[in-house]
PDB file of N, CA and C in Angstrom:
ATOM      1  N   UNK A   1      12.506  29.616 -49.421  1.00  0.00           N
ATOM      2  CA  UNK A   1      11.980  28.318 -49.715  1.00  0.00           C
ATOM      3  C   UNK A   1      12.829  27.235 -49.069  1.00  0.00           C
ATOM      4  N   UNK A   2      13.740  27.593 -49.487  1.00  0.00           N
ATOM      5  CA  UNK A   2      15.186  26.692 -48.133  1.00  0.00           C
ATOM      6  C   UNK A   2      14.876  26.543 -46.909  1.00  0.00           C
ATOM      7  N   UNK A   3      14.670  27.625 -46.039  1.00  0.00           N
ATOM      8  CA  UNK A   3      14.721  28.038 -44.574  1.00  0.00           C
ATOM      9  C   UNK A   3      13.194  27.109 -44.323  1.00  0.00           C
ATOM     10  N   UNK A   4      12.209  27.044 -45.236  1.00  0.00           N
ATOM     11  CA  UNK A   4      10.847  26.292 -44.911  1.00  0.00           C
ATOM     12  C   UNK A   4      10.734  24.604 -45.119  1.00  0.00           C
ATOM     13  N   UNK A   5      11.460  24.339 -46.042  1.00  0.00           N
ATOM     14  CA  UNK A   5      11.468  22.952 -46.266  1.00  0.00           C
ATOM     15  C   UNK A   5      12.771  22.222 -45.344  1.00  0.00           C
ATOM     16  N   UNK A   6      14.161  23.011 -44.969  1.00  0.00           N
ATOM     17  CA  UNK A   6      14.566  22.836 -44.082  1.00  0.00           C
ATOM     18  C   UNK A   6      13.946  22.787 -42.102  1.00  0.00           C
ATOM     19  N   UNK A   7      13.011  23.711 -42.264  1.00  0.00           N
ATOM     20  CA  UNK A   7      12.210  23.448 -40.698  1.00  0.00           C
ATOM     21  C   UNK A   7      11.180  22.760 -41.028  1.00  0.00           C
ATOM     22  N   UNK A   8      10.630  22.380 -42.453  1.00  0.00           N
ATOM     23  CA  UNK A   8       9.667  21.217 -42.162  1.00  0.00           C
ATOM     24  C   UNK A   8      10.256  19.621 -41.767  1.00  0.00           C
ATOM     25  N   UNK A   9      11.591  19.783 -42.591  1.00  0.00           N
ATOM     26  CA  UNK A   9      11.817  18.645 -42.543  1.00  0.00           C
ATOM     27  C   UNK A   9      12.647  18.292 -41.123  1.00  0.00           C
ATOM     28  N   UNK A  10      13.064  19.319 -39.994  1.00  0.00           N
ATOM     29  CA  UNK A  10      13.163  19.287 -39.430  1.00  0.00           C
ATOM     30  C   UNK A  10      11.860  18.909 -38.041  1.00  0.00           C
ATOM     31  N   UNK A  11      10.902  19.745 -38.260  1.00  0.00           N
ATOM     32  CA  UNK A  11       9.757  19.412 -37.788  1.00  0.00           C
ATOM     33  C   UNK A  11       8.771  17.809 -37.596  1.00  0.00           C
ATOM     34  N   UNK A  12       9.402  17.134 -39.103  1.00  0.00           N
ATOM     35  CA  UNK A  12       8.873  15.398 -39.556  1.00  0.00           C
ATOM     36  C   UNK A  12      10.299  15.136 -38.424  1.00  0.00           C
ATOM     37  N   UNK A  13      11.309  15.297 -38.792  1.00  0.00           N
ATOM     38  CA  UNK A  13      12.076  14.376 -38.326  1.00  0.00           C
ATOM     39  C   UNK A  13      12.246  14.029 -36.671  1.00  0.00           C
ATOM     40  N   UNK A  14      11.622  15.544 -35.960  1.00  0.00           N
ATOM     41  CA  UNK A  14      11.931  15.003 -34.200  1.00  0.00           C
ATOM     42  C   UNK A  14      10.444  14.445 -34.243  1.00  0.00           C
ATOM     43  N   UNK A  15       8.833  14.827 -34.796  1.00  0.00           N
ATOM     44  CA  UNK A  15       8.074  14.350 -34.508  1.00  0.00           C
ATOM     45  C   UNK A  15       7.700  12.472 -34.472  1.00  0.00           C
ATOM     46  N   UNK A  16       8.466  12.008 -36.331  1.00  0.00           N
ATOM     47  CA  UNK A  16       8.626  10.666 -36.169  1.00  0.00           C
ATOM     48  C   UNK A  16       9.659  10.544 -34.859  1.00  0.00           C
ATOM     49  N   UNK A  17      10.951  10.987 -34.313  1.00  0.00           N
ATOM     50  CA  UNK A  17      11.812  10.407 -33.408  1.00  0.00           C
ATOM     51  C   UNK A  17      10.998  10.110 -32.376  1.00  0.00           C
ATOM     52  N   UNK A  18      10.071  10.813 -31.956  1.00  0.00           N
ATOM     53  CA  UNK A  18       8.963  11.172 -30.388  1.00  0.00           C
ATOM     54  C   UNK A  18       7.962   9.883 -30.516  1.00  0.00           C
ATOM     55  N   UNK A  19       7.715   9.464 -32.066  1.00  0.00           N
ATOM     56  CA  UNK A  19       6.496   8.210 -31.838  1.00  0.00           C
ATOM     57  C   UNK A  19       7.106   6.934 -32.262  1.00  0.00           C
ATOM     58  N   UNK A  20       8.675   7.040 -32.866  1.00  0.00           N
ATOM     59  CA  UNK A  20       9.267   5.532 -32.423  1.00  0.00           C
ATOM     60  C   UNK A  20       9.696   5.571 -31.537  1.00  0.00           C
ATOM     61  N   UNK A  21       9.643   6.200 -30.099  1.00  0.00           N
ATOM     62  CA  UNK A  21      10.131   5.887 -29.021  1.00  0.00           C
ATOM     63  C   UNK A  21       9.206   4.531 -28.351  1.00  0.00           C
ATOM     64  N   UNK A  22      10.689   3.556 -27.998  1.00  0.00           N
ATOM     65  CA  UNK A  22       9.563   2.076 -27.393  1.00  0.00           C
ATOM     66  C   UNK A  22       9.630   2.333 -25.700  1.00  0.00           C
ATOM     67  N   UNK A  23       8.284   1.832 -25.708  1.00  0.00           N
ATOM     68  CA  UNK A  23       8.098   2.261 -23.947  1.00  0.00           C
ATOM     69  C   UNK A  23       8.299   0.816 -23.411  1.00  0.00           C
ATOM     70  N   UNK A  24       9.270   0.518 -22.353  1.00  0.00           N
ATOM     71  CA  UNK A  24       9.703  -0.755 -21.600  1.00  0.00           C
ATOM     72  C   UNK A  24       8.635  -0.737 -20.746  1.00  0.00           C
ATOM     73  N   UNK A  25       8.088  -2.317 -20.275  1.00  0.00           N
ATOM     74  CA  UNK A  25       7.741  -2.515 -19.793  1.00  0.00           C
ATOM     75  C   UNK A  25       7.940  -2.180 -17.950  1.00  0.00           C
ATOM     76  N   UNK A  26       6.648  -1.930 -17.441  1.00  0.00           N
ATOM     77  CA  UNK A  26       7.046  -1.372 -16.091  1.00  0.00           C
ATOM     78  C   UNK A  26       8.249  -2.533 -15.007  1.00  0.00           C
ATOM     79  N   UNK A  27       8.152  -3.900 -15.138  1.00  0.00           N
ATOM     80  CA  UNK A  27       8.987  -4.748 -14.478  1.00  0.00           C
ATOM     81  C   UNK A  27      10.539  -4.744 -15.068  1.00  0.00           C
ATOM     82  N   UNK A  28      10.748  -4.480 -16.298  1.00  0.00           N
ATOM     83  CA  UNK A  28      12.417  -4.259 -16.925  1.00  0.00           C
ATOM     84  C   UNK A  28      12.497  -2.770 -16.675  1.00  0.00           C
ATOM     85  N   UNK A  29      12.168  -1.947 -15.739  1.00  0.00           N
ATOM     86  CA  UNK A  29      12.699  -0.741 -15.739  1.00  0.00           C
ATOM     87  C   UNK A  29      13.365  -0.540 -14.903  1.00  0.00           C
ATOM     88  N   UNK A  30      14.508   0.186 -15.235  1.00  0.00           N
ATOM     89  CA  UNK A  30      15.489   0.761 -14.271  1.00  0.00           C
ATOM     90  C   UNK A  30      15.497   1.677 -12.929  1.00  0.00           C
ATOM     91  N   UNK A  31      15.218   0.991 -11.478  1.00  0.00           N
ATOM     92  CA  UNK A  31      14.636   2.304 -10.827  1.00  0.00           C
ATOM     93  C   UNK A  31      15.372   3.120 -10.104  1.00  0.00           C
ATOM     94  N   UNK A  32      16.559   3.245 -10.445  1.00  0.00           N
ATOM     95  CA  UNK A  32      17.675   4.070 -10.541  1.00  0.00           C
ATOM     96  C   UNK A  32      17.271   5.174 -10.440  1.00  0.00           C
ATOM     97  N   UNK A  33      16.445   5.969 -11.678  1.00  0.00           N
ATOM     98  CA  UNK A  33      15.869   7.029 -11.935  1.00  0.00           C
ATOM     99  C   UNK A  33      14.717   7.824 -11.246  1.00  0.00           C
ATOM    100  N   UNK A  34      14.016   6.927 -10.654  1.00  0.00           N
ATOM    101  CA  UNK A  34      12.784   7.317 -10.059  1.00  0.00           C
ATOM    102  C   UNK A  34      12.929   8.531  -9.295  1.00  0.00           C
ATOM    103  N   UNK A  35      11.839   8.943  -9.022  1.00  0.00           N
ATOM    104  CA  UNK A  35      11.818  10.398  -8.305  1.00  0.00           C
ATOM    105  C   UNK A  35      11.670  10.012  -6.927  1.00  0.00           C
ATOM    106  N   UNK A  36      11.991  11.556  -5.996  1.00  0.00           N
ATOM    107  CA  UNK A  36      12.008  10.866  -4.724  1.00  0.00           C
ATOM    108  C   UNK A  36      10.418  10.722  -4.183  1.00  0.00           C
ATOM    109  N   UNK A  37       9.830  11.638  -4.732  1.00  0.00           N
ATOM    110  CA  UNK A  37       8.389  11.429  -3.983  1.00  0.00           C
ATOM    111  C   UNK A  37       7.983  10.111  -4.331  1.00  0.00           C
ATOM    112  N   UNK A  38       8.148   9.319  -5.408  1.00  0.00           N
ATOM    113  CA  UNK A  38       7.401   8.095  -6.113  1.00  0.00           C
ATOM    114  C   UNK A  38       7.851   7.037  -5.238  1.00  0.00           C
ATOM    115  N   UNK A  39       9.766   6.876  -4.934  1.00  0.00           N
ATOM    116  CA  UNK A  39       9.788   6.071  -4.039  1.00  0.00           C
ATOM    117  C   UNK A  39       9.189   6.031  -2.691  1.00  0.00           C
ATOM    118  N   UNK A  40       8.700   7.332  -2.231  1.00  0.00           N
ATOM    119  CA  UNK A  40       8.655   7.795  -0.919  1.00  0.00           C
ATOM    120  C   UNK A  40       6.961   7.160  -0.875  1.00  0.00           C
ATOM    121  N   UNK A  41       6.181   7.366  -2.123  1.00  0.00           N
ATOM    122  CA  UNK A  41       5.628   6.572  -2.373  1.00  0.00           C
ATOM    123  C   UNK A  41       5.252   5.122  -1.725  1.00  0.00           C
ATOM    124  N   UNK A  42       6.129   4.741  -2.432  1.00  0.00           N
ATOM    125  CA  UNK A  42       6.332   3.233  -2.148  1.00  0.00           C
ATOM    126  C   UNK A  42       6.693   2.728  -1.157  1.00  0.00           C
ATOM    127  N   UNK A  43       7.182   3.618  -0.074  1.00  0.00           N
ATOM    128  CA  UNK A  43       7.943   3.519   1.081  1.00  0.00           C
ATOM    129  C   UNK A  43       6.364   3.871   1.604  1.00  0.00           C
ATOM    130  N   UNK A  44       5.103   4.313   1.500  1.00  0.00           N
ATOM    131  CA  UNK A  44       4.328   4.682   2.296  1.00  0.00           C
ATOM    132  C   UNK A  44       3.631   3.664   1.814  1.00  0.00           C
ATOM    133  N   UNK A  45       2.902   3.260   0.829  1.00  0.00           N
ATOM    134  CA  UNK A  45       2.023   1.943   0.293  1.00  0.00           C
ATOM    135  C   UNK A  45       2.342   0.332   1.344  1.00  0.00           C
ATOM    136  N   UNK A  46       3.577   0.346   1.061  1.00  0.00           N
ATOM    137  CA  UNK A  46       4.364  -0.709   2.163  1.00  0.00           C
ATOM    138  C   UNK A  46       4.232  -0.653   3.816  1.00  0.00           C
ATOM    139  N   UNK A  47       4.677   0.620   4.126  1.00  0.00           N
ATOM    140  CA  UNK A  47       4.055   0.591   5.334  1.00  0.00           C
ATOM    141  C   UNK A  47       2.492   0.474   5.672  1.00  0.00           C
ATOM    142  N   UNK A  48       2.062   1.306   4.753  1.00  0.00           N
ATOM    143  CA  UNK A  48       0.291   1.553   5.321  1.00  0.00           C
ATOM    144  C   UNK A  48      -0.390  -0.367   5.343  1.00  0.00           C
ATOM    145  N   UNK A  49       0.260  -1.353   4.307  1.00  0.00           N
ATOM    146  CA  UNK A  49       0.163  -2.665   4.030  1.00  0.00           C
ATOM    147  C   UNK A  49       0.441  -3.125   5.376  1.00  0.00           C
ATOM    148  N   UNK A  50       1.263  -3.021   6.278  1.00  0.00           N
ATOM    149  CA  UNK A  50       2.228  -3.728   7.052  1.00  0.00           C
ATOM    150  C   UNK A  50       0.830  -3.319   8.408  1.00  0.00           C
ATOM    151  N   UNK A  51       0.836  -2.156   8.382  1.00  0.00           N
ATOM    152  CA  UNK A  51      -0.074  -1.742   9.531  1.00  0.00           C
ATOM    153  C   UNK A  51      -1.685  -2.212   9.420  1.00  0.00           C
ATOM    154  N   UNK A  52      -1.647  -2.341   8.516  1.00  0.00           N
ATOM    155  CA  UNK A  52      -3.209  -2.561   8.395  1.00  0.00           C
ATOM    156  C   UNK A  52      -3.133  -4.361   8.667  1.00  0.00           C
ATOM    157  N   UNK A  53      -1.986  -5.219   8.266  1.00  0.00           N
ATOM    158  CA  UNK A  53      -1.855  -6.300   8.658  1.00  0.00           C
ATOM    159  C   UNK A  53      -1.474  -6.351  10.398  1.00  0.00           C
ATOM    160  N   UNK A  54      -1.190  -5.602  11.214  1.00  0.00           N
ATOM    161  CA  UNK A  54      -0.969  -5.596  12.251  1.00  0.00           C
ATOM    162  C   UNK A  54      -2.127  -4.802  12.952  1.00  0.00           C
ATOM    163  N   UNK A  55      -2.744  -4.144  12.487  1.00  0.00           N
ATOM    164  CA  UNK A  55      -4.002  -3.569  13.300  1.00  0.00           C
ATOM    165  C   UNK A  55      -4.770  -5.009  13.398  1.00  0.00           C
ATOM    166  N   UNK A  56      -5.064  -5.338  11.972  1.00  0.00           N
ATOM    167  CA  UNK A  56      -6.040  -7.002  12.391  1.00  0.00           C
ATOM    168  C   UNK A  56      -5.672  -7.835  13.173  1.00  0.00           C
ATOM    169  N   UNK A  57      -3.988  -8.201  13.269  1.00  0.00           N
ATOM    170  CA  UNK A  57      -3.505  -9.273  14.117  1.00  0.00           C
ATOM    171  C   UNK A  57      -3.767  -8.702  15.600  1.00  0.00           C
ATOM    172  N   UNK A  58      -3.675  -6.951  15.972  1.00  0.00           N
ATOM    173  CA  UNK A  58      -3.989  -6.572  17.056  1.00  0.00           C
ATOM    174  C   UNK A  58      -5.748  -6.914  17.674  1.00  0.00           C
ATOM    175  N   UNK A  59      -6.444  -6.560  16.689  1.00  0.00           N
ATOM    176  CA  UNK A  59      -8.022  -6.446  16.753  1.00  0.00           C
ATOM    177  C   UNK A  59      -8.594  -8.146  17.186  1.00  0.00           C
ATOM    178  N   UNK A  60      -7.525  -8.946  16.821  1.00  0.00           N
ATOM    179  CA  UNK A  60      -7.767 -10.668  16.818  1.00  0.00           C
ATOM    180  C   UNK A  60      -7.718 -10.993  18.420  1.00  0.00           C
ATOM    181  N   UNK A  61      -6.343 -10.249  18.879  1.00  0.00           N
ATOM    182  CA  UNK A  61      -5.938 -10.285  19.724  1.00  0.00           C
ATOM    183  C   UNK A  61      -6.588  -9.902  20.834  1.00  0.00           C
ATOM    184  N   UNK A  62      -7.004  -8.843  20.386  1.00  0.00           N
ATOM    185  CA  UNK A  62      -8.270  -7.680  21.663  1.00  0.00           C
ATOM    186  C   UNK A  62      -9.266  -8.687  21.913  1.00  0.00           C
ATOM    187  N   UNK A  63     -10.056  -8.702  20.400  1.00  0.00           N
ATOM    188  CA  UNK A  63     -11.139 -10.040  20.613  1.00  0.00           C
ATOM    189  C   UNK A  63     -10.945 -10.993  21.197  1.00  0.00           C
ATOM    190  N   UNK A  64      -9.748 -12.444  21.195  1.00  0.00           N
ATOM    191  CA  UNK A  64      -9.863 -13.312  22.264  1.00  0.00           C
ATOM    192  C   UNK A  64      -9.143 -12.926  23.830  1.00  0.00           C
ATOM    193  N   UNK A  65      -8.976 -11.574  24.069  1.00  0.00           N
ATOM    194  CA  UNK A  65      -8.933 -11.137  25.540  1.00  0.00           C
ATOM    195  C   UNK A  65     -10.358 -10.770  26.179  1.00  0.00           C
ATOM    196  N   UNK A  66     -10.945 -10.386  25.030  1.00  0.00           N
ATOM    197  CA  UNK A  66     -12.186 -10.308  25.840  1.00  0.00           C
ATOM    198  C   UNK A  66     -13.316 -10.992  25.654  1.00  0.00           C
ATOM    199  N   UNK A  67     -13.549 -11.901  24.415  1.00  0.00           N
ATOM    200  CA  UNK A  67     -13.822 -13.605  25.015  1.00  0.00           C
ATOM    201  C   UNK A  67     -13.496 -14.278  26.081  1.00  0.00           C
ATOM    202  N   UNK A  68     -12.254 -14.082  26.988  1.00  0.00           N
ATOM    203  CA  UNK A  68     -11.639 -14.333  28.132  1.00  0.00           C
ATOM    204  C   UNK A  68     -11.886 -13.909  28.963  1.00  0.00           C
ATOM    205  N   UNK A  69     -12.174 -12.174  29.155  1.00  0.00           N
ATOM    206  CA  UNK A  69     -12.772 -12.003  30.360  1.00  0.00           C
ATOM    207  C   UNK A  69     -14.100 -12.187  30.401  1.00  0.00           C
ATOM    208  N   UNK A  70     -14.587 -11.920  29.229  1.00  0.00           N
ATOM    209  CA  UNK A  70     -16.338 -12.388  29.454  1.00  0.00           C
ATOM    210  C   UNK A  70     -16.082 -13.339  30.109  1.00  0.00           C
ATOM    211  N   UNK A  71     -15.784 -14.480  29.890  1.00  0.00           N
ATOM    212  CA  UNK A  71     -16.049 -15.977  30.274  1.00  0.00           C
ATOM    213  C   UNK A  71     -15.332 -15.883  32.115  1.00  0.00           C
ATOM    214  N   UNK A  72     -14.515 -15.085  32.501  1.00  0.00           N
ATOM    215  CA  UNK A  72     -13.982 -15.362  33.692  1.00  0.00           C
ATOM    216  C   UNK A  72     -15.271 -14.641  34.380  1.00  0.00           C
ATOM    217  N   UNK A  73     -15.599 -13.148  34.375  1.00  0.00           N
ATOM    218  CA  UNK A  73     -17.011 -12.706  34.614  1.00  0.00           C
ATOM    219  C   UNK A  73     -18.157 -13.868  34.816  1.00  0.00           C
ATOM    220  N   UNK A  74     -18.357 -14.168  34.132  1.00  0.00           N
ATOM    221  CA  UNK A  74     -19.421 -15.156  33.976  1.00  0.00           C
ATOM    222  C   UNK A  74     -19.488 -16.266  35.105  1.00  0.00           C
ATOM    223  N   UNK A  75     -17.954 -17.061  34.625  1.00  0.00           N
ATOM    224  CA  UNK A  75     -17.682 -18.299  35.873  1.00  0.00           C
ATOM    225  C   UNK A  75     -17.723 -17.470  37.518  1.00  0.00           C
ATOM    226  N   UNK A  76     -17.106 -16.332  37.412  1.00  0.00           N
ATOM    227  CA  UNK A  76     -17.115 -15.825  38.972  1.00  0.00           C
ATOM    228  C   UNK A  76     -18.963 -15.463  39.453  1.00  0.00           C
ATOM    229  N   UNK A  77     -19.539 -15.100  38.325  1.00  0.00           N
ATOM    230  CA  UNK A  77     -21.050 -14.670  38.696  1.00  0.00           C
ATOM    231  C   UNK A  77     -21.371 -15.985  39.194  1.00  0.00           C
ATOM    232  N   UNK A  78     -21.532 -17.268  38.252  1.00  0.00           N
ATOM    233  CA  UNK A  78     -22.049 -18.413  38.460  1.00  0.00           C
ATOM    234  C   UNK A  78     -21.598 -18.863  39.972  1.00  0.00           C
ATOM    235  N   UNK A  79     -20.231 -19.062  40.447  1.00  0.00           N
ATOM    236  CA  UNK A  79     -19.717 -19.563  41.465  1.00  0.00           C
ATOM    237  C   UNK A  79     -20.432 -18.563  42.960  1.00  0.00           C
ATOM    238  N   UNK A  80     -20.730 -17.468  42.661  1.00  0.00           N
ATOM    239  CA  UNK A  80     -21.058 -16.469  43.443  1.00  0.00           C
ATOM    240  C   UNK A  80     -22.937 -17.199  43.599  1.00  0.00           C
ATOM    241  N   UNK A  81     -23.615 -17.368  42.730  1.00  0.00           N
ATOM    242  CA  UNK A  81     -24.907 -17.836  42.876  1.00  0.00           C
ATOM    243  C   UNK A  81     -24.539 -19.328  43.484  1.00  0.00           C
ATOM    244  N   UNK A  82     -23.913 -19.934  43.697  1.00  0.00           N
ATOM    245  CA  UNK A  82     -23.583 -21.362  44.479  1.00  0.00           C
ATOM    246  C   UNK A  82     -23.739 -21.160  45.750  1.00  0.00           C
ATOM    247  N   UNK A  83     -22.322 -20.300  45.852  1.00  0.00           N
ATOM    248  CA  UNK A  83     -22.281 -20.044  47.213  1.00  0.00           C
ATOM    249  C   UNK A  83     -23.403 -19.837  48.097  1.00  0.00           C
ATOM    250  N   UNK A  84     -23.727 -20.441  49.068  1.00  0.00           N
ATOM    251  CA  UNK A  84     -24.615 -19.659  50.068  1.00  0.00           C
ATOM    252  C   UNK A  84     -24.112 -18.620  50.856  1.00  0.00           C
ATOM    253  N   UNK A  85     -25.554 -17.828  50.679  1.00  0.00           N
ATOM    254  CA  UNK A  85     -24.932 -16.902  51.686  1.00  0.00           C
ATOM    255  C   UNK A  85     -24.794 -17.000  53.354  1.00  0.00           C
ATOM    256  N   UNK A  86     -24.293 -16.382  53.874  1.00  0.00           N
ATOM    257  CA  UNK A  86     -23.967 -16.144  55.108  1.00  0.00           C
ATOM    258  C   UNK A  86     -24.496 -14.834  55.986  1.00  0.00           C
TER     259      UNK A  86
END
């Protein structure tokens, strides 16, 4: 009867310890601890951010080069219909 009310009361006592545990908020946490994949993580979220901001600044870039040559195309066609021929 000992050995049972001793493991029950053992049993109450880690189960209450497990549900007053307070969970900190994710910004006050220590990231000391973190695992390596999670940072590695974060090390990939950041980059994939960075590239996808530099693919657009590239794609901006492509676009007014070839707004540019259209338009040089164009002026050389036009100047070419001026000309008379010979």
């Amino acid at each position: 009867m000992r050995l049972g009310t001793a493991a029950l009361a053992v049993i109450i006592g880690i189960s209450l310890s497990g549900c007053m545990r307070r969970e900190e908020p994710p910004l006050e946490r220590d990231t000391s601890h973190e695992p390596a994949a999670r940072k590695a993580g974060h090390a990939a979220y950041g980059l994939a951010q960075e590239t996808e901001a530099a693919a657009k600044k590239a794609a901006r870039e492509l676009g007014k080069a070839t707004h540019e040559a259209r338009q040089g195309w164009n002026d050389a066609k036009h100047e070419a219909k001026q000309k008379p021929r010979e």
